[in-house]
N, C-alpha and C. Protein backbone atom coordinates (compact mmCIF):
# COMPACT_ATOMS: atom_id res chain seq x y z
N UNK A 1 1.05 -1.21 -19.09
CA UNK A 1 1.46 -1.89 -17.88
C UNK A 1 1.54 -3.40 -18.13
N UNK A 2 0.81 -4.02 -19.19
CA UNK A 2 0.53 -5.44 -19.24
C UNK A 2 2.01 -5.89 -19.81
N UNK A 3 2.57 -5.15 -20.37
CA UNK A 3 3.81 -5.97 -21.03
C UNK A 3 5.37 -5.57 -20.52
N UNK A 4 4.99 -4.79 -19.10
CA UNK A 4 6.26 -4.75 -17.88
C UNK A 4 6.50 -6.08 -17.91
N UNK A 5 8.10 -6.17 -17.98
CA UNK A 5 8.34 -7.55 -17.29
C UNK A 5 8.41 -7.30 -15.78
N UNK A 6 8.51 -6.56 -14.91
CA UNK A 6 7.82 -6.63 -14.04
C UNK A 6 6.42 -7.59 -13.56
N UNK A 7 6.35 -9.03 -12.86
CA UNK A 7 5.09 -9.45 -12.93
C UNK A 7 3.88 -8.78 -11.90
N UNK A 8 4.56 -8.51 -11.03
CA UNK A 8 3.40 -7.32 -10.45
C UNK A 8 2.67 -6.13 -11.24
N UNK A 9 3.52 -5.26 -12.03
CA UNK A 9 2.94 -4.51 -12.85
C UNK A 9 2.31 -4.69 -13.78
N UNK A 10 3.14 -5.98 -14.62
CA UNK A 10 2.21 -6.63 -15.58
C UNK A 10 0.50 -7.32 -14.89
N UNK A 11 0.37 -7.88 -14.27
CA UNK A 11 -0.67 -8.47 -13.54
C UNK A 11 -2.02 -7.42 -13.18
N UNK A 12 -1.33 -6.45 -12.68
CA UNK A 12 -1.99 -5.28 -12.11
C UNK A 12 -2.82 -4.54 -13.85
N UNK A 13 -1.67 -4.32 -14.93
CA UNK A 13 -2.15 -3.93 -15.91
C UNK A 13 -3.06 -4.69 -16.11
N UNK A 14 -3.20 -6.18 -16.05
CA UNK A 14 -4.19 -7.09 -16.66
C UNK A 14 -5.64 -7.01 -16.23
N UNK A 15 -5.51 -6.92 -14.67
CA UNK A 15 -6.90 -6.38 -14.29
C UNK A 15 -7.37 -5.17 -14.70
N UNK A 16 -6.42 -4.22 -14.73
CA UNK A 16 -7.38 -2.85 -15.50
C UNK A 16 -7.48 -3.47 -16.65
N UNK A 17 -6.95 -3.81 -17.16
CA UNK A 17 -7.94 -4.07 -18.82
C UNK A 17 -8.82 -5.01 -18.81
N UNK A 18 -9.10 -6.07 -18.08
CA UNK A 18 -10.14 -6.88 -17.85
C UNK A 18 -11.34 -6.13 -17.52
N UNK A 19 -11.33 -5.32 -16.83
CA UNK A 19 -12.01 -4.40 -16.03
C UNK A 19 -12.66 -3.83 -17.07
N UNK A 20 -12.13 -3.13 -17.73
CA UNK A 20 -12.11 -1.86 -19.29
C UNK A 20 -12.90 -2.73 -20.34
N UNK A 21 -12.06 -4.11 -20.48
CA UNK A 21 -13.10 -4.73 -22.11
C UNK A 21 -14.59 -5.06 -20.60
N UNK A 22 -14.57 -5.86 -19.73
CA UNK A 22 -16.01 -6.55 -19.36
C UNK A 22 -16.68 -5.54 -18.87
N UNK A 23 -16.64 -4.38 -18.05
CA UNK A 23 -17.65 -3.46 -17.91
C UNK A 23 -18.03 -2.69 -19.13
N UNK A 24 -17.35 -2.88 -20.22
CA UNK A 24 -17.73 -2.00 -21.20
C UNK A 24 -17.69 -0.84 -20.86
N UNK A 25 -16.95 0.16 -20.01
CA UNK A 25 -16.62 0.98 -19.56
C UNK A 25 -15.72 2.11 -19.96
N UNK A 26 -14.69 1.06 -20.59
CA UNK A 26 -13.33 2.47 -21.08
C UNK A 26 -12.41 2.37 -19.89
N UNK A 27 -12.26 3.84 -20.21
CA UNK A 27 -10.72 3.86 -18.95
C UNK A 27 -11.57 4.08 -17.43
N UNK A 28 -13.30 4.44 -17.76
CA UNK A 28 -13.81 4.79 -16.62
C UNK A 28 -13.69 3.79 -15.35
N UNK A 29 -13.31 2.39 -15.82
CA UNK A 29 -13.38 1.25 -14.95
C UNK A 29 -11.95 1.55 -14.05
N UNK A 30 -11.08 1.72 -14.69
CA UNK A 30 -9.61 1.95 -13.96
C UNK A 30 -9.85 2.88 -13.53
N UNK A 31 -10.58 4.43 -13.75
CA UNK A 31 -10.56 5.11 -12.86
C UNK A 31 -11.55 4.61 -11.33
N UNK A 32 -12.36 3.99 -11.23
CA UNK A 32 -13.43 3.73 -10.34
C UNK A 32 -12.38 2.98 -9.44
N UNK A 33 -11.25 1.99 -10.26
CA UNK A 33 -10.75 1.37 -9.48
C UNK A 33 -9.09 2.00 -8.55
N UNK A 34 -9.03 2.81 -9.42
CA UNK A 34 -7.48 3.87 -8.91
C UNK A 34 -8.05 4.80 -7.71
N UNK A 35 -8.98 5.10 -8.16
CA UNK A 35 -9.58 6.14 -7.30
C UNK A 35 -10.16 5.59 -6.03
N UNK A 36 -10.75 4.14 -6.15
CA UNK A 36 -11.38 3.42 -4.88
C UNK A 36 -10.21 3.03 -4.14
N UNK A 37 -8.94 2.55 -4.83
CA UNK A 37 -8.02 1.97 -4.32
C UNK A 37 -7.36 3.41 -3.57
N UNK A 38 -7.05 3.95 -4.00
CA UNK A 38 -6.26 5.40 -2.99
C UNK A 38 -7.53 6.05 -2.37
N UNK A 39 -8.34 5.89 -1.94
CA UNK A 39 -9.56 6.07 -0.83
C UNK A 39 -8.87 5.07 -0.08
N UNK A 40 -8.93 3.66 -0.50
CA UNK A 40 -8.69 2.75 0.70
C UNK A 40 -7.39 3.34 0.92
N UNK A 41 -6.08 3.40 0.57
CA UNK A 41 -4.98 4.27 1.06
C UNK A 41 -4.55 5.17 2.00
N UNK A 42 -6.02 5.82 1.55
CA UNK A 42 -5.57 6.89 2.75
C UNK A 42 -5.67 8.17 2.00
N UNK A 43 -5.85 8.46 0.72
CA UNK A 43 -6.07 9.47 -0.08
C UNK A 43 -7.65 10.28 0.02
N UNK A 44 -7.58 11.55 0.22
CA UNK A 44 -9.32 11.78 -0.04
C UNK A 44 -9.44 12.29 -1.28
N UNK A 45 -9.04 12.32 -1.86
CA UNK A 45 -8.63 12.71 -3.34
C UNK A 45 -9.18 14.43 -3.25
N UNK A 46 -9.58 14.61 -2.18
CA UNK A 46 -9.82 16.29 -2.27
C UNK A 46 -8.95 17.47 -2.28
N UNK A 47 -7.91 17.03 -1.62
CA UNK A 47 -6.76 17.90 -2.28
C UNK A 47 -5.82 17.13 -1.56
N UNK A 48 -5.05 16.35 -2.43
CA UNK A 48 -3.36 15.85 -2.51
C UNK A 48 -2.34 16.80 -2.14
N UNK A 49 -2.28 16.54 -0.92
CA UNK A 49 -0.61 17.34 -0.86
C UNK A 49 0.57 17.75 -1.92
N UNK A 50 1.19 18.30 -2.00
CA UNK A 50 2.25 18.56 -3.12
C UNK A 50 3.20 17.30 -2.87
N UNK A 51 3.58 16.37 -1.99
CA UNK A 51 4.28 15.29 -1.36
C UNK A 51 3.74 13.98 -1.81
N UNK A 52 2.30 14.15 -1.93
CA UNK A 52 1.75 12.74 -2.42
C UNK A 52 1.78 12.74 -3.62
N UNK A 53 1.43 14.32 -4.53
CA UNK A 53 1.10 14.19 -5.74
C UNK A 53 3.13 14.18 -6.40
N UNK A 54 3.58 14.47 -5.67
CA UNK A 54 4.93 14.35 -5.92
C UNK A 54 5.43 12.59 -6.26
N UNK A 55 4.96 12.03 -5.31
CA UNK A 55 5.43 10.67 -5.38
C UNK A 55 4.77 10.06 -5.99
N UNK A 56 3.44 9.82 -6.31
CA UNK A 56 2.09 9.70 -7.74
C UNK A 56 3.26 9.85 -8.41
N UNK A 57 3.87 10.93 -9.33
CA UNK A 57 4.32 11.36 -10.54
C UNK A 57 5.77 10.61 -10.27
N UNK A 58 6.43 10.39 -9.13
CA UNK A 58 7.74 9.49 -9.77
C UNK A 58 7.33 8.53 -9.38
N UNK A 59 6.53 7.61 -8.93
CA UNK A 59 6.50 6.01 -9.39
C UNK A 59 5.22 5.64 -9.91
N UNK A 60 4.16 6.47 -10.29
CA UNK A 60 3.23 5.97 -10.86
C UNK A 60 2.59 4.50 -11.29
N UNK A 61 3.26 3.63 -11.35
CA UNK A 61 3.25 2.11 -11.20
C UNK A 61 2.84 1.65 -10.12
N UNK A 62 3.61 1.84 -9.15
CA UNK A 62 3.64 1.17 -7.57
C UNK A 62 1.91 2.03 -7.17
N UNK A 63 2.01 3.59 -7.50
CA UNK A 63 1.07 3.82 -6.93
C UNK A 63 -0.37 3.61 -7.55
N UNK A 64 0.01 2.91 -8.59
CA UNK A 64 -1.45 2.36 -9.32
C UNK A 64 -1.54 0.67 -8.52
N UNK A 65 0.05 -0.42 -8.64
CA UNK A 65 -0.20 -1.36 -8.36
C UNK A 65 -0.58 -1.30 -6.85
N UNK A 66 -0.74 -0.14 -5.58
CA UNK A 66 -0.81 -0.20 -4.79
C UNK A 66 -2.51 -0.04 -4.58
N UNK A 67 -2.94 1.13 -5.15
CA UNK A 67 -4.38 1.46 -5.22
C UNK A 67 -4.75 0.05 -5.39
N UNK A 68 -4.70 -1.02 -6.38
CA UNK A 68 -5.20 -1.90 -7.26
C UNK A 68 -5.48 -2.69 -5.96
N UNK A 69 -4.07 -3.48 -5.51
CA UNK A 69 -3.65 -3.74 -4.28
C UNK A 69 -4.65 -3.89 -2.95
N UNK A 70 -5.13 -2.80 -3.00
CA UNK A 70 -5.60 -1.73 -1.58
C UNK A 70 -7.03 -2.42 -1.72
N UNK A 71 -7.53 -2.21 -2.66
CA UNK A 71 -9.04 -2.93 -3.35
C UNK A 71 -8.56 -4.69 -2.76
N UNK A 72 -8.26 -5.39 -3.14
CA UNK A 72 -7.84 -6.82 -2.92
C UNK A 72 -8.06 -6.90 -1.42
N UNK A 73 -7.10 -6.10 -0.59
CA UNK A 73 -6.53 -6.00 0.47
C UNK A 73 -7.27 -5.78 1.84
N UNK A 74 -8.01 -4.73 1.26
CA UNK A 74 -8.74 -3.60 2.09
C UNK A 74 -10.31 -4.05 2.07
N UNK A 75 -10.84 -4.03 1.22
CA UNK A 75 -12.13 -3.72 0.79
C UNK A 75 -12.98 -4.31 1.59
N UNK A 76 -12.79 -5.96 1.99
CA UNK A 76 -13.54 -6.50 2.60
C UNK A 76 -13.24 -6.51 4.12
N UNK A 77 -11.93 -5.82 4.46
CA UNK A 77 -11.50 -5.49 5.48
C UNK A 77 -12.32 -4.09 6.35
N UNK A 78 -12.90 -3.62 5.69
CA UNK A 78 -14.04 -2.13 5.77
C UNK A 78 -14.66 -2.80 6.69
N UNK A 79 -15.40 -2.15 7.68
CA UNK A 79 -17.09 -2.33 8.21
C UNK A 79 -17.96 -1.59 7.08
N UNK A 80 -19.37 -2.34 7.41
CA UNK A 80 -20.51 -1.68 6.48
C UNK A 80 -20.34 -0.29 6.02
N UNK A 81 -20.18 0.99 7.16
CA UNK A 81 -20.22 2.46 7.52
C UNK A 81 -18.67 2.66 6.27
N UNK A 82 -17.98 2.11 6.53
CA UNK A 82 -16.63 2.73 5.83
C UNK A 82 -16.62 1.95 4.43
N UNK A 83 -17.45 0.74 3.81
CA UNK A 83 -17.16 0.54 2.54
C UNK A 83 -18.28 1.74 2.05
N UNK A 84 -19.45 2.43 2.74
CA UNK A 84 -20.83 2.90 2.15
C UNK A 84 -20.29 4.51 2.44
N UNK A 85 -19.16 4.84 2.94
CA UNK A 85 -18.65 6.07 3.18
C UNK A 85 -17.62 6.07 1.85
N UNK A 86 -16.93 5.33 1.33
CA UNK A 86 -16.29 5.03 0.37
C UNK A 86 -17.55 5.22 -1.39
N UNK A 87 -17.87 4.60 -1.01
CA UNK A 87 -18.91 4.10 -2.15
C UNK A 87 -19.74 5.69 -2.46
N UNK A 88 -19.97 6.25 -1.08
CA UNK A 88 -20.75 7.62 -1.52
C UNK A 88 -19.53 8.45 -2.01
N UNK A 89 -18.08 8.77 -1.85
CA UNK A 89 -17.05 9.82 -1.94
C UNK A 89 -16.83 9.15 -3.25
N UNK A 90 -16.57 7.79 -3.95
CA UNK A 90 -16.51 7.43 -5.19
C UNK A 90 -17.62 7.99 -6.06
N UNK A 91 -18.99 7.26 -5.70
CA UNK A 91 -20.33 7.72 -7.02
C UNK A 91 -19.91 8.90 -6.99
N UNK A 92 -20.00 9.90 -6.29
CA UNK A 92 -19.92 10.97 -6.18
C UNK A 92 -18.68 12.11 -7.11
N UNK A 93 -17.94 11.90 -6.89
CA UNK A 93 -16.68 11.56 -7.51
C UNK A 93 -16.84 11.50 -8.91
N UNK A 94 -17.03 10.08 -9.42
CA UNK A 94 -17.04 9.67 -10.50
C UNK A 94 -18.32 9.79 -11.65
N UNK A 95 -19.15 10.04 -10.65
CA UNK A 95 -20.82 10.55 -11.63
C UNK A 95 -21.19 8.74 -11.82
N UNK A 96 -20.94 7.60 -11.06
CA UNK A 96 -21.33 6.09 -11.66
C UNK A 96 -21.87 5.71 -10.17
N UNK A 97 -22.81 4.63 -10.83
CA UNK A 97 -23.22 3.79 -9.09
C UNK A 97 -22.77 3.08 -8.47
N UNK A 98 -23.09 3.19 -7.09
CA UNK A 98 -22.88 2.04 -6.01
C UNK A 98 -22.79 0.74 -6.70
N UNK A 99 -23.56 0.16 -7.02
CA UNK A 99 -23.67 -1.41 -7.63
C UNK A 99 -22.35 -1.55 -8.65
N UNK A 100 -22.00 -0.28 -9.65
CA UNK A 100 -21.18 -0.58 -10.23
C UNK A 100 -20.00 -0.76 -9.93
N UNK A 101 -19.88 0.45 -8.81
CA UNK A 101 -18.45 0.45 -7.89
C UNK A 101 -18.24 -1.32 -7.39
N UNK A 102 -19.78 -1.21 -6.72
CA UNK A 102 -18.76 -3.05 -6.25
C UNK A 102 -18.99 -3.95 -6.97
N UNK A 103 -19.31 -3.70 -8.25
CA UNK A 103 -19.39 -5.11 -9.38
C UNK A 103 -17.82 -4.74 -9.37
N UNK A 104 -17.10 -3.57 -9.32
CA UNK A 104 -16.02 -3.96 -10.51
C UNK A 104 -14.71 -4.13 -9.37
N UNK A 105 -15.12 -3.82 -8.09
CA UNK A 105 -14.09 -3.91 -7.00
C UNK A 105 -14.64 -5.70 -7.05
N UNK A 106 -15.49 -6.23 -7.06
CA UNK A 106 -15.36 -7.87 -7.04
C UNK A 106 -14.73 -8.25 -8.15
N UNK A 107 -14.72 -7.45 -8.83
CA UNK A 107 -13.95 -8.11 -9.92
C UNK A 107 -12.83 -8.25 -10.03
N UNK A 108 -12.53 -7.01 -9.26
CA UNK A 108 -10.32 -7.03 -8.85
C UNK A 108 -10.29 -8.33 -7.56
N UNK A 109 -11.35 -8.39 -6.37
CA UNK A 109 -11.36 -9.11 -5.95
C UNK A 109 -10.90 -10.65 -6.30
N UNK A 110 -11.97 -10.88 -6.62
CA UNK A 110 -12.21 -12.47 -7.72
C UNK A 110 -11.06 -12.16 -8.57
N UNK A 111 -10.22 -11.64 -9.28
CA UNK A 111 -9.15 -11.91 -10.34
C UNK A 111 -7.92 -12.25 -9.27
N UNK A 112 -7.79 -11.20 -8.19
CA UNK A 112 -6.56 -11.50 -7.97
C UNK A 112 -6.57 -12.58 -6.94
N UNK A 113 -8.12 -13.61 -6.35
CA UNK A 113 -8.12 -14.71 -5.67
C UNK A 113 -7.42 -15.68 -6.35
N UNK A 114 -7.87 -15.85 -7.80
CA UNK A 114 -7.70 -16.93 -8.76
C UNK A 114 -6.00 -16.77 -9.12
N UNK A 115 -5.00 -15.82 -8.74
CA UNK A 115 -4.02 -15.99 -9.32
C UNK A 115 -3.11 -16.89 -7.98
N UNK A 116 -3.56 -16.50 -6.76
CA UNK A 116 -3.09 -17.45 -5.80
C UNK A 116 -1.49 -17.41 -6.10
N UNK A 117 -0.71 -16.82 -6.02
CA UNK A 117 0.46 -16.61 -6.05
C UNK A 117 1.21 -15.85 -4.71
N UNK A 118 2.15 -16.22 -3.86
CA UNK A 118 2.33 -15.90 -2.57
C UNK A 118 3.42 -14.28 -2.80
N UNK A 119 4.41 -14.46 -4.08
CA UNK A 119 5.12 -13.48 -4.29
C UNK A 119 4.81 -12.60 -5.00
N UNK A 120 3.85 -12.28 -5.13
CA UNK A 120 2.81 -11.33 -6.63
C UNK A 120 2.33 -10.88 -5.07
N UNK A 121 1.69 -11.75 -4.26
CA UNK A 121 0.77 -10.89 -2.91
C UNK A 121 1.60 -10.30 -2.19
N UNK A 122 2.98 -10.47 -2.12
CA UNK A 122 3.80 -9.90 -0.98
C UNK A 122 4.64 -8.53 -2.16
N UNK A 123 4.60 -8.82 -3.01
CA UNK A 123 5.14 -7.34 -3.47
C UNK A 123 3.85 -6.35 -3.55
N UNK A 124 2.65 -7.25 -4.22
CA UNK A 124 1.57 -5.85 -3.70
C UNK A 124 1.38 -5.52 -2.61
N UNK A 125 1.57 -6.00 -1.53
CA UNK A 125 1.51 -5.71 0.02
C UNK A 125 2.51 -4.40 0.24
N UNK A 126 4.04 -5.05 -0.62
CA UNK A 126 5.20 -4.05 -0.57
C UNK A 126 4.79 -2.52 -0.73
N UNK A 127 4.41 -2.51 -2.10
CA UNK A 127 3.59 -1.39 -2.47
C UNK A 127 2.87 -0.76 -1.98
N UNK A 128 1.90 -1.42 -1.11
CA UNK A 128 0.89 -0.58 -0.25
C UNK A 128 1.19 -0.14 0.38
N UNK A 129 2.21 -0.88 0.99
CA UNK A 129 3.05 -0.23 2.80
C UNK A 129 4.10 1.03 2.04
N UNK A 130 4.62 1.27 1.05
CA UNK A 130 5.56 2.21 0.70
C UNK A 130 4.25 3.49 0.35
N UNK A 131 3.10 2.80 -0.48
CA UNK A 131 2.11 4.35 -0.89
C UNK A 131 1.29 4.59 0.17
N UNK A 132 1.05 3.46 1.07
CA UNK A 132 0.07 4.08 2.25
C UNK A 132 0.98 4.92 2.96
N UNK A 133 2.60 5.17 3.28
CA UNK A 133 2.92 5.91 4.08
C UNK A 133 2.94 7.27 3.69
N UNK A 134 2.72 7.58 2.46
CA UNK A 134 2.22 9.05 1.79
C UNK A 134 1.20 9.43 2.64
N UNK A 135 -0.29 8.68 2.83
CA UNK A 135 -0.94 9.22 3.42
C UNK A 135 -1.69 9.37 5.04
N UNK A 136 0.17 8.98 5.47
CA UNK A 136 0.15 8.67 6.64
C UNK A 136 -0.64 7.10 7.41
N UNK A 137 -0.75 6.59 6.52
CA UNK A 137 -1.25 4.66 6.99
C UNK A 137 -0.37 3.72 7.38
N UNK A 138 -0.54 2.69 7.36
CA UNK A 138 0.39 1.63 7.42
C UNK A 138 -0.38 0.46 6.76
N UNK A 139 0.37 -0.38 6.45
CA UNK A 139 -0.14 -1.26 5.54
C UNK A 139 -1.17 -2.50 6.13
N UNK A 140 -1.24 -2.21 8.07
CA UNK A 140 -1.73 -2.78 8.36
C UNK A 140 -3.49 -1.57 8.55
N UNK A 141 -3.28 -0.36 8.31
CA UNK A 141 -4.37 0.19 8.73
C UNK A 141 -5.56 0.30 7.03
N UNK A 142 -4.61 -0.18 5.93
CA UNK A 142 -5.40 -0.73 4.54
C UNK A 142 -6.52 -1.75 5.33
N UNK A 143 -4.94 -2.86 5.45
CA UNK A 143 -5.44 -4.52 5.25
C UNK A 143 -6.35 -4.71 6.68
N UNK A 144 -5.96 -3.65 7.89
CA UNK A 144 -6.32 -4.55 9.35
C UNK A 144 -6.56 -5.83 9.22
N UNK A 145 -4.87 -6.78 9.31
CA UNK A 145 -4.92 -7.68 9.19
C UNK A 145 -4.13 -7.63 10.54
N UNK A 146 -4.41 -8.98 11.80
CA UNK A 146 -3.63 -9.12 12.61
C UNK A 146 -2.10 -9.48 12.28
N UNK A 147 -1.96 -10.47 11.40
CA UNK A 147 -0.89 -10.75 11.24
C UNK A 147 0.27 -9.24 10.25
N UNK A 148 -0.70 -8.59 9.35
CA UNK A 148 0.84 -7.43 9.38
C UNK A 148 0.89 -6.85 10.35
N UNK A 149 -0.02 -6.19 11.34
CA UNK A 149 -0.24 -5.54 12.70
C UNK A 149 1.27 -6.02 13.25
N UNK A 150 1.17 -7.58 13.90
CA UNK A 150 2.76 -8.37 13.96
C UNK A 150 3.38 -7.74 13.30
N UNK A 151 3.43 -8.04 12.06
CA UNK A 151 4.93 -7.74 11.59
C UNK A 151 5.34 -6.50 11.91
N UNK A 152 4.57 -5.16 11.78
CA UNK A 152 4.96 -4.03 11.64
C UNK A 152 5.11 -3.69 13.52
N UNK A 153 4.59 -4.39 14.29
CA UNK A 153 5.24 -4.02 15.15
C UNK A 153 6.65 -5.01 15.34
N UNK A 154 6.57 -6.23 14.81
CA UNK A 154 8.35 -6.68 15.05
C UNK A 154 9.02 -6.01 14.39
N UNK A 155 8.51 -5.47 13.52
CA UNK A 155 9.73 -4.72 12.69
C UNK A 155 10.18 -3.53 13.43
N UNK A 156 9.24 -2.55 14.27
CA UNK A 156 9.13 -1.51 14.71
C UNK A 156 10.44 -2.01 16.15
N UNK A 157 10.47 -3.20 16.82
CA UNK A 157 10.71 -3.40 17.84
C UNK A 157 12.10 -3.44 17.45
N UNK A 158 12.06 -4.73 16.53
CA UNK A 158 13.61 -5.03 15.97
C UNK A 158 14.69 -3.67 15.80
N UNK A 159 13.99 -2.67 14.43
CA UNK A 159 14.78 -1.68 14.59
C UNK A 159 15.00 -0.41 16.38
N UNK A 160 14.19 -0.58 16.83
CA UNK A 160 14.42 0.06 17.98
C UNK A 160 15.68 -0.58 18.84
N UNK A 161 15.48 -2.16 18.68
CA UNK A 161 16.77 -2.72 19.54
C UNK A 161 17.73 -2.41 19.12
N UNK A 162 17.81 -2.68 17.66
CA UNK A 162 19.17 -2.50 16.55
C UNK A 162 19.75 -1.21 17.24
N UNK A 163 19.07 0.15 16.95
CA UNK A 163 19.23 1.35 17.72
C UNK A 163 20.03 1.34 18.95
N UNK A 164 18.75 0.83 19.79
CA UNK A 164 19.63 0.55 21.23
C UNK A 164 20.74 0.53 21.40
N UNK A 165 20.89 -1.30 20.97
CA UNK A 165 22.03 -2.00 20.71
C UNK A 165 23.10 -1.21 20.82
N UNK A 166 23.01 -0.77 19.09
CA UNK A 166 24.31 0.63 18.83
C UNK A 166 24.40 1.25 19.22
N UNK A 167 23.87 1.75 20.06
CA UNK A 167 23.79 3.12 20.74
C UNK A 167 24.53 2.68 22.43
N UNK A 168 24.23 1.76 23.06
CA UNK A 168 24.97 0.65 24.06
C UNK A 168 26.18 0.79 23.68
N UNK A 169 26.62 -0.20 22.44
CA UNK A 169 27.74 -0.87 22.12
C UNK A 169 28.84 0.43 21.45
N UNK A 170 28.05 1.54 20.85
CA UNK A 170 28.75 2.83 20.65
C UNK A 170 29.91 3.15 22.27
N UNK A 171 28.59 3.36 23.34
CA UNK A 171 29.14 3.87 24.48
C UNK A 171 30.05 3.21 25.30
N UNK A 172 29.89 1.27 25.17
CA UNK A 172 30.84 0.83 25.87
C UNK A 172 32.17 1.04 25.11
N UNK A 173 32.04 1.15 23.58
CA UNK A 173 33.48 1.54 22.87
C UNK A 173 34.13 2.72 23.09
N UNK A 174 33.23 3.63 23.32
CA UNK A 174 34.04 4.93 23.88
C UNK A 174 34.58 4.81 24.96
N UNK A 175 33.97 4.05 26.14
CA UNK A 175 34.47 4.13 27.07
C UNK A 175 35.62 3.18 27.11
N UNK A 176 35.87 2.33 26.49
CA UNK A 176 37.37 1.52 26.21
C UNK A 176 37.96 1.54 25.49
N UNK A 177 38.07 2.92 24.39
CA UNK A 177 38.88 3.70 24.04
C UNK A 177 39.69 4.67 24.75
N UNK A 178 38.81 5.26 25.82
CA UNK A 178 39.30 6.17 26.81
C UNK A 178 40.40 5.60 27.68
N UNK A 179 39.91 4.57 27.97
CA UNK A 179 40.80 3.36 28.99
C UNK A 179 41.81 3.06 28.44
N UNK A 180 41.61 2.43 26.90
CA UNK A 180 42.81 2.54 26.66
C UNK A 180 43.60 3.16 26.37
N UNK A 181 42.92 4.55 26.08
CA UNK A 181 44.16 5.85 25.89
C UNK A 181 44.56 6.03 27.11
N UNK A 182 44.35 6.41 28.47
CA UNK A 182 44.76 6.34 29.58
C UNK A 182 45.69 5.40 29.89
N UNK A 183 45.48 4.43 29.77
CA UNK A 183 46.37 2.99 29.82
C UNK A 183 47.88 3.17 29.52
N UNK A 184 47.50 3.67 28.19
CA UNK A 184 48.74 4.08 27.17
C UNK A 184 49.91 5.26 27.74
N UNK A 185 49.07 5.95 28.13
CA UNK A 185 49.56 7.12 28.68
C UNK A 185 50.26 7.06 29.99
N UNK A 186 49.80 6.09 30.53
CA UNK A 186 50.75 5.67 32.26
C UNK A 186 52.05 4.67 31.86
């Protein structure tokens, strides 16, 4: 993933391997963190639909840079009850501890504070909102952030008018098509 020119994917690769050499861990660190990240998603990892595990297998990227993402996004966005409901379905899960789980989720934390980049945060956002709708979320029910809450309802509103709109401007055209076929006809 580190040498996508993609910079989201590349970036995303960088923290799993940061993750992998400083916990001294292996691949176990990316799993703690793929697996924490699609919990925050919306995944229970207890049995994947044939639909989610479908879309896992054709973009595999997005749905890693999204998990990754989701950790950044989400994590501190939890109440106490839902990061310690998380934390037990992970140890559990993974056979590793609590403490380790959130040493290494601060660690995706803290990496992706320090990159401070506005278009690296809005395509991982992208990502989340395309893999959270696998498991029925929205990208504001990751982040519960007020401000996507906004967006996703202007967006929700906008396309409803658009709809409208056309759907209006459809009917006044029919009806002055008619007119003017009538018109024509006298």
């Amino acid at each position: 993933m580190k040498s996508s020119a993609n910079s989201t994917i590349s970036r995303t690769g960088s923290v799993l391997e940061g993750a992998k050499y400083g916990f001294g861990l292996g691949y176990m660190s990316s799993v703690i963190i793929i697996a924490g990240g699609q919990l925050l998603l919306g995944n229970t990892l207890a049995a994947v639909s044939e639909v989610a595990t479908a879309a896992a297998l054709s973009n595999p990227m997005a749905m890693t840079c999204a998990a990754v993402g989701a950790i950044y996004f989400g994590w501190n966005a939890l109440s106490d009850q839902e990061r310690e409901s998380i934390l037990e379905k992970l140890s559990e899960g993974v056979q590793v501890g609590k403490e380790l789980i959130k040493s290494v989720f601060a660690y995706v934390i803290n990496w992706f504070k320090s990159v401070n980049d506005s278009v690296f945060l809005k395509e991982l956002k992208d990502d989340i909102r395309d893999v959270a709708v696998i498991f029925h979320k929205s990208l504001s029910d990751v982040t519960k952030s007020a401000a996507d809450t906004a967006d996703e309802i202007f967006k929700t509103v906008s396309e409803t008018a658009s709809k409208i709109g056309d759907g209006v401007k459809d009917a006044v055209k029919t009806v002055r098509d008619k007119v003017k076929s009538k018109s024509n006809d006298s």
